[in-house]
N, C-alpha and C. Protein backbone atom coordinates (compact mmCIF):
# COMPACT_ATOMS: atom_id res chain seq x y z
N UNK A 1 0.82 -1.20 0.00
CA UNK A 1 0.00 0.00 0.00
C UNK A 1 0.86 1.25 0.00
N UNK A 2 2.40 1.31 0.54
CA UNK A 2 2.52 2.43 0.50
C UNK A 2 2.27 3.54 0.75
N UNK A 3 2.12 4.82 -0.18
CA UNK A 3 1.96 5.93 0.35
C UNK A 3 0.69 5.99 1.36
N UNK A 4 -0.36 5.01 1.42
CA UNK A 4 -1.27 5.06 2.17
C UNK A 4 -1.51 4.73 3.64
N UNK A 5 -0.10 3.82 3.81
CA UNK A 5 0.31 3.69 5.12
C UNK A 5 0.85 4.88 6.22
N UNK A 6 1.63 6.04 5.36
CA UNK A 6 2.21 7.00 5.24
C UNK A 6 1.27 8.42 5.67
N UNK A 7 0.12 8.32 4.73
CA UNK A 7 -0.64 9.26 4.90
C UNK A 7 -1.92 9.22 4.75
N UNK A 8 -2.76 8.77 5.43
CA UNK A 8 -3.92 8.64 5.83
C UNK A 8 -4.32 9.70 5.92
N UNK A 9 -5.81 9.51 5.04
CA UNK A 9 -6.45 10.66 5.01
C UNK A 9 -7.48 11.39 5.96
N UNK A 10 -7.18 11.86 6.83
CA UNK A 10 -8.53 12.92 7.70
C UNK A 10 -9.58 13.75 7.63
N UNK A 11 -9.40 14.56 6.33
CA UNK A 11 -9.99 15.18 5.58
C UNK A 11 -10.69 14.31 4.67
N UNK A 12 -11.91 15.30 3.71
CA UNK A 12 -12.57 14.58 2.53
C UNK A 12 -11.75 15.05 1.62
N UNK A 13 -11.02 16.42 1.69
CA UNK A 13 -10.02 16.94 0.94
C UNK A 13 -8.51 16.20 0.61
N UNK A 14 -8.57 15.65 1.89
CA UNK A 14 -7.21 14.41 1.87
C UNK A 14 -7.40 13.12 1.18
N UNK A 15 -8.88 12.93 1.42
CA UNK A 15 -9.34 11.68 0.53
C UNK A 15 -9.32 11.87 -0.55
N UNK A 16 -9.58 12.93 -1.31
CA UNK A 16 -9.97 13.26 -2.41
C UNK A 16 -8.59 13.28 -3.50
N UNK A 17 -7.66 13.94 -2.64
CA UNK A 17 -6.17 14.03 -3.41
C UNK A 17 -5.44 12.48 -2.91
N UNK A 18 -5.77 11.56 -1.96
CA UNK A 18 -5.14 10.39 -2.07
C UNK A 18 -5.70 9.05 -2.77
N UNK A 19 -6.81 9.63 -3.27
CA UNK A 19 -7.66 8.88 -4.66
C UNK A 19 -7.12 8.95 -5.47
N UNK A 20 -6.97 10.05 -6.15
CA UNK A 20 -6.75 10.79 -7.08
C UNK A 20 -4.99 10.45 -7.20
N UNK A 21 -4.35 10.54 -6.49
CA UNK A 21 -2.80 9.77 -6.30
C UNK A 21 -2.61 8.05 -6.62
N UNK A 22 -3.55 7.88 -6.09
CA UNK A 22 -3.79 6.27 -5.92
C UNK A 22 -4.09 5.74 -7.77
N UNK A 23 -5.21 6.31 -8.25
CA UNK A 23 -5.44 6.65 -9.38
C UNK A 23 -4.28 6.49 -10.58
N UNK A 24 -3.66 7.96 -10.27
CA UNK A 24 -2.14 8.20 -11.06
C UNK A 24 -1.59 6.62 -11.00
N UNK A 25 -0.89 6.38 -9.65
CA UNK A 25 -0.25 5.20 -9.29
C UNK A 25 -0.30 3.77 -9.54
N UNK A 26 -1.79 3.50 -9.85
CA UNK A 26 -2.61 2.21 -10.19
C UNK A 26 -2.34 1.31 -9.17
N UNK A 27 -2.25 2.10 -8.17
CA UNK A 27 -2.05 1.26 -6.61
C UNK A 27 -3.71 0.74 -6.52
N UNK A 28 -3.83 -0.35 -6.84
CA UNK A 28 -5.24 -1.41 -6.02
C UNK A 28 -5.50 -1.38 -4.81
N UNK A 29 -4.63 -1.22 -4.14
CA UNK A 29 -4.20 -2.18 -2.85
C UNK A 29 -4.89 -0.29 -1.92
N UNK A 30 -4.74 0.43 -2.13
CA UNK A 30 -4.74 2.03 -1.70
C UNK A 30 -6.02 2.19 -2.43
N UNK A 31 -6.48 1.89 -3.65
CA UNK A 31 -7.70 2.17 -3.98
C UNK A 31 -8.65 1.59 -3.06
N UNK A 32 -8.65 0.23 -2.98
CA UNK A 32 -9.60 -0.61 -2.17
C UNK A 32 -9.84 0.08 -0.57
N UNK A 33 -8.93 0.76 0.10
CA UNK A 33 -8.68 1.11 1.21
C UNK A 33 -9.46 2.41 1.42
N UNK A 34 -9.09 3.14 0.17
CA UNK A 34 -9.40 4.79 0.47
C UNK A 34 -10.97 4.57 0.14
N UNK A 35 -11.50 3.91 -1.32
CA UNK A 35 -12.70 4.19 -1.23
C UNK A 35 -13.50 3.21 -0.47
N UNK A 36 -13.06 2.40 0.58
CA UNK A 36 -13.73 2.06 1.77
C UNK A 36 -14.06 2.52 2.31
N UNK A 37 -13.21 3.74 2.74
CA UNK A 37 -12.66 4.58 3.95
C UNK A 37 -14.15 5.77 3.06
N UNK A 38 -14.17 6.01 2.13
CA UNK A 38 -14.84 7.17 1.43
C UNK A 38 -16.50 6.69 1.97
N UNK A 39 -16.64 5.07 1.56
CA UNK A 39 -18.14 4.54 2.00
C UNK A 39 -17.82 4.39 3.43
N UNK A 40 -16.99 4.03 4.13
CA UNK A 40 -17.34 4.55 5.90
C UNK A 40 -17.95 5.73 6.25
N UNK A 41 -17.02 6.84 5.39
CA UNK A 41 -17.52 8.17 6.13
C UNK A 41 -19.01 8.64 5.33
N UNK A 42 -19.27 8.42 3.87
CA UNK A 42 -20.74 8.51 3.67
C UNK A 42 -21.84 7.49 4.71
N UNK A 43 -21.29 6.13 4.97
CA UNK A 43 -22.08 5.58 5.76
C UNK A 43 -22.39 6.46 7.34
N UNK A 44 -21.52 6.73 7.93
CA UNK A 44 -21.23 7.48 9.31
C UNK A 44 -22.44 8.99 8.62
N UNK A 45 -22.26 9.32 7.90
CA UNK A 45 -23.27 10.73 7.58
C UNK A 45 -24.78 10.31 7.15
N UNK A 46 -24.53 8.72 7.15
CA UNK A 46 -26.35 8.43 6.79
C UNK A 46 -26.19 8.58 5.66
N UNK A 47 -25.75 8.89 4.65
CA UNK A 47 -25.85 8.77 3.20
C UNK A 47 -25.76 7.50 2.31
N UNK A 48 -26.58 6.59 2.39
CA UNK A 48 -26.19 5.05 1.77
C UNK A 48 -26.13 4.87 0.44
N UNK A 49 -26.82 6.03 -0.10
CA UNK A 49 -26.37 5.92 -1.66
C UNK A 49 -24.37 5.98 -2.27
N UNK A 50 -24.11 7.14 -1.12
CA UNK A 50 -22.75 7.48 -1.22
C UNK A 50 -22.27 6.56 -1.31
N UNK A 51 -22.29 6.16 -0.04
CA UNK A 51 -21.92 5.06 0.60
C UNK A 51 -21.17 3.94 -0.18
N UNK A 52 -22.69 3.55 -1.33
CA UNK A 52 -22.78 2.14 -1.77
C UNK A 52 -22.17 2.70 -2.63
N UNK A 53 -21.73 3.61 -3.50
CA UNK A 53 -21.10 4.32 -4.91
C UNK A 53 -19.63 3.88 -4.24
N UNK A 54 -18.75 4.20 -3.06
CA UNK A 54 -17.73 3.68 -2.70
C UNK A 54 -17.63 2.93 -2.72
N UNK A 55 -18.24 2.04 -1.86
CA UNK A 55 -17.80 0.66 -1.70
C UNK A 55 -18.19 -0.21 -2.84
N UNK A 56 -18.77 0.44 -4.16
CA UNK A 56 -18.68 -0.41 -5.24
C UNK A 56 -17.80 -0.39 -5.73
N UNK A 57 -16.74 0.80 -5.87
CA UNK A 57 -15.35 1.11 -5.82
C UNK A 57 -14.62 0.59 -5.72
N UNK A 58 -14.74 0.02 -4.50
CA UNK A 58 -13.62 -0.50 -3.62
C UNK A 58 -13.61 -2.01 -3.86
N UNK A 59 -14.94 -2.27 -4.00
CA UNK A 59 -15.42 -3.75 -4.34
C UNK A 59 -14.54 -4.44 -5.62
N UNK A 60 -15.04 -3.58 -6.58
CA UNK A 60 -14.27 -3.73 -8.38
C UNK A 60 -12.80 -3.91 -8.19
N UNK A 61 -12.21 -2.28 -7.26
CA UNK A 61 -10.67 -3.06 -7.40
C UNK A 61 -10.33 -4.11 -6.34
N UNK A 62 -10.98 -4.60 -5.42
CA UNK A 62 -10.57 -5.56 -4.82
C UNK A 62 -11.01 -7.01 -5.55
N UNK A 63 -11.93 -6.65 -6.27
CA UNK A 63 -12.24 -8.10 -7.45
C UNK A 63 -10.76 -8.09 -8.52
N UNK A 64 -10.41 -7.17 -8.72
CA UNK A 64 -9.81 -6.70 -10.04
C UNK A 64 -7.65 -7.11 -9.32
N UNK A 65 -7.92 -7.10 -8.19
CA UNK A 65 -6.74 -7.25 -7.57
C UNK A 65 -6.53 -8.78 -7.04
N UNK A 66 -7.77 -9.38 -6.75
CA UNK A 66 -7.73 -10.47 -6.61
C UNK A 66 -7.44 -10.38 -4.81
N UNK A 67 -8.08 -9.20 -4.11
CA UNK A 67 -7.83 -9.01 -2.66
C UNK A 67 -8.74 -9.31 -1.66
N UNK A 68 -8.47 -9.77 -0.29
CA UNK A 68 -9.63 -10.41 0.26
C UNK A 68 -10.33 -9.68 1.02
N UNK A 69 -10.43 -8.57 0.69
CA UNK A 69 -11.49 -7.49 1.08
C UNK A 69 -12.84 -7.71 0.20
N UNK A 70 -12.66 -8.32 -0.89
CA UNK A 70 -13.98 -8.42 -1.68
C UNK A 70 -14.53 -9.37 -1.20
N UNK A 71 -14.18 -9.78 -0.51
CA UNK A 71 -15.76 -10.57 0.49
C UNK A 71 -16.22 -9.68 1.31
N UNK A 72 -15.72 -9.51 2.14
CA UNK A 72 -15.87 -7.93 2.94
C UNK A 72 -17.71 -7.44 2.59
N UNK A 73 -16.35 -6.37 0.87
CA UNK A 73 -17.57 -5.23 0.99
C UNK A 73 -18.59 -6.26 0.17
N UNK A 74 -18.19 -7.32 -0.82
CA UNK A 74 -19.18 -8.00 -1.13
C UNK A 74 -20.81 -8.05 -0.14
N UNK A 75 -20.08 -8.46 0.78
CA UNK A 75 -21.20 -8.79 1.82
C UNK A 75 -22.04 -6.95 2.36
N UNK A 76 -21.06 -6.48 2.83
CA UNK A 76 -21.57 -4.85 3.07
C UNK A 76 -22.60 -4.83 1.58
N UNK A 77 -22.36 -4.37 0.55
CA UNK A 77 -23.31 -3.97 -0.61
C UNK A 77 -24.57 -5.38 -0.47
N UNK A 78 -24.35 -6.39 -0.24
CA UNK A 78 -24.93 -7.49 -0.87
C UNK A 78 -26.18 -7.05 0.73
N UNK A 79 -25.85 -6.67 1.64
CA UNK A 79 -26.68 -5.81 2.63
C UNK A 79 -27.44 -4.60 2.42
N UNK A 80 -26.96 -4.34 1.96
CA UNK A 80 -27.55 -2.81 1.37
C UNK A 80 -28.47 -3.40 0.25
N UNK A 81 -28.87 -4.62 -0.55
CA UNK A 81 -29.63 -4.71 -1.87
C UNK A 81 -28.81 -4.21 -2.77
N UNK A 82 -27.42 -3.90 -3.15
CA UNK A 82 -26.64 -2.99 -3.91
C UNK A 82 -25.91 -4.00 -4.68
N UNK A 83 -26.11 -6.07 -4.09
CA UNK A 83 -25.52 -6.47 -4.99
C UNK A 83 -26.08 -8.07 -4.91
N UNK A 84 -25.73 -9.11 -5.30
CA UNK A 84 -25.93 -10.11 -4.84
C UNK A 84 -24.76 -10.91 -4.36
N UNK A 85 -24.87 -11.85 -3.25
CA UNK A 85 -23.73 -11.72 -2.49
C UNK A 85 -22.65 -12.96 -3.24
N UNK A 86 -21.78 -13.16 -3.34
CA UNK A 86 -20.74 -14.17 -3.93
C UNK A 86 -20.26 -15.01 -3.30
N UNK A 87 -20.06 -16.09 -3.38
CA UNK A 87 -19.63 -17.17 -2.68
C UNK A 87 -18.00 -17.20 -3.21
N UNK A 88 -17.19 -17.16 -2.27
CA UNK A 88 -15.69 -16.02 -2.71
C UNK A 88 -14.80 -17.83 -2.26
């Protein structure tokens, strides 16, 4: 993960530029993390649409990385009605 170990974001402004880094980088491993971290804090504000827009995010590159967080949010979205759940 790298730079994400390093600098964790506090801000939505910090999230926003360590996406966006992560992005550049084609770091998976920092994508899966930050836009977790993006559907935590929409979840924490009551916003579940947000929410589920992250952690579909996060879902894809953790499918796409082959990381075992996609059971995880699998299950989170597959709660929400946002997906059907996978037998991983």
């Amino acid at each position: 993960m790298g730079q994400l170990q390093t600098c964790v974001p506090v801000s939505r402004d910090q999230l926003d530029a360590a996406l966006l880094a992560a992005h550049e980088r084609h770091d998976a491993a920092a994508l899966v993390a930050l836009y977790t971290r993006a559907g935590d804090w929409a979840e924490a504000r009551g916003d579940i649409d947000a929410a589920c827009f992250y952690l579909t995010h996060a879902f894809v590159f953790a499918l796409e990385a082959g990381a075992p967080e996609a059971a995880l949010l699998n299950r989170r979205l597959a709660d929400r009605g946002r997906a059907r759940l996978i037998d991983f």
